[in-house]
Protein backbone atom coordinates (compact mmCIF):
# COMPACT_ATOMS: atom_id res chain seq x y z
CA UNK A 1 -0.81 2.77 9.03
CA UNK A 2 0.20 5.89 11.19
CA UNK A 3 3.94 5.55 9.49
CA UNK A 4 2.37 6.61 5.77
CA UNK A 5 0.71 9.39 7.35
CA UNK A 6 3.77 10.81 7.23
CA UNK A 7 3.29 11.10 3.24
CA UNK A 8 0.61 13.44 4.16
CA UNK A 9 3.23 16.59 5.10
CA UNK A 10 4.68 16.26 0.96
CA UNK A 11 1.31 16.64 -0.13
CA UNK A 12 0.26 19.33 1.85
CA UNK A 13 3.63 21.47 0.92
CA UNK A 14 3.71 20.01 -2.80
CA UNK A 15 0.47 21.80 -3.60
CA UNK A 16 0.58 24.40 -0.79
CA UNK A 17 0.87 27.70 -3.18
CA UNK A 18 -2.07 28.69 -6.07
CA UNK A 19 0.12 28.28 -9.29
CA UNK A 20 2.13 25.33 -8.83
CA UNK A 21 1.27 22.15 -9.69
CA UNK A 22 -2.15 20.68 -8.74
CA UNK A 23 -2.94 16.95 -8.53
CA UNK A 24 -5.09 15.58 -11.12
CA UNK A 25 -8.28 14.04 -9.27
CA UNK A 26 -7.21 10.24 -8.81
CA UNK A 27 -4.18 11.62 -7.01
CA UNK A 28 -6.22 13.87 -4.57
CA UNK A 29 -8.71 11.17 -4.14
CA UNK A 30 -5.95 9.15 -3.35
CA UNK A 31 -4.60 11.95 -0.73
CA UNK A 32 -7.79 12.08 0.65
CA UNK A 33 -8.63 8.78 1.49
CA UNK A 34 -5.31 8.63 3.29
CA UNK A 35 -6.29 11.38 5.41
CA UNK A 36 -9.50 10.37 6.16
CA UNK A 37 -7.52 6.36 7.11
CA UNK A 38 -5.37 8.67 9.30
CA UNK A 39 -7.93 10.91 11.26
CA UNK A 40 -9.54 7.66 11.88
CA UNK A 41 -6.93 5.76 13.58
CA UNK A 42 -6.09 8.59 15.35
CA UNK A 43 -9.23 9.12 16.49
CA UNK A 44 -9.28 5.33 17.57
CA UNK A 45 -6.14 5.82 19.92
CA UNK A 46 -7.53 8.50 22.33
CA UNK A 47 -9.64 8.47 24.98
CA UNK A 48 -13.80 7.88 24.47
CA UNK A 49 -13.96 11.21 26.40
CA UNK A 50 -12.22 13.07 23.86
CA UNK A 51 -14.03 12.16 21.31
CA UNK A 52 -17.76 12.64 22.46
């Protein structure tokens, strides 16, 4: 799961600048829900402490 986060970085420089190309809707709901898979299993790998 962690190794497609990796996809993550493109999107964030693809559409970095105002003026370039934006992603239509299904593509950043698409971007999104991998982000929100990622911050969840990251957030499953740490310690309870550092989460509370």
């Amino acid at each position: 799961m962690l190794a497609s986060a990796v996809d993550l970085t493109q999107f964030a420089v693809r559409f970095r600048y105002p003026g370039e190309e934006q992603p239509g809707l299904e593509e950043a709901r698409d971007w999104l829900a991998l982000a929100r898979k990622t911050y969840q299993e990251v957030r499953l790998r740490l310690p309870k402490d550092a989460t509370d």
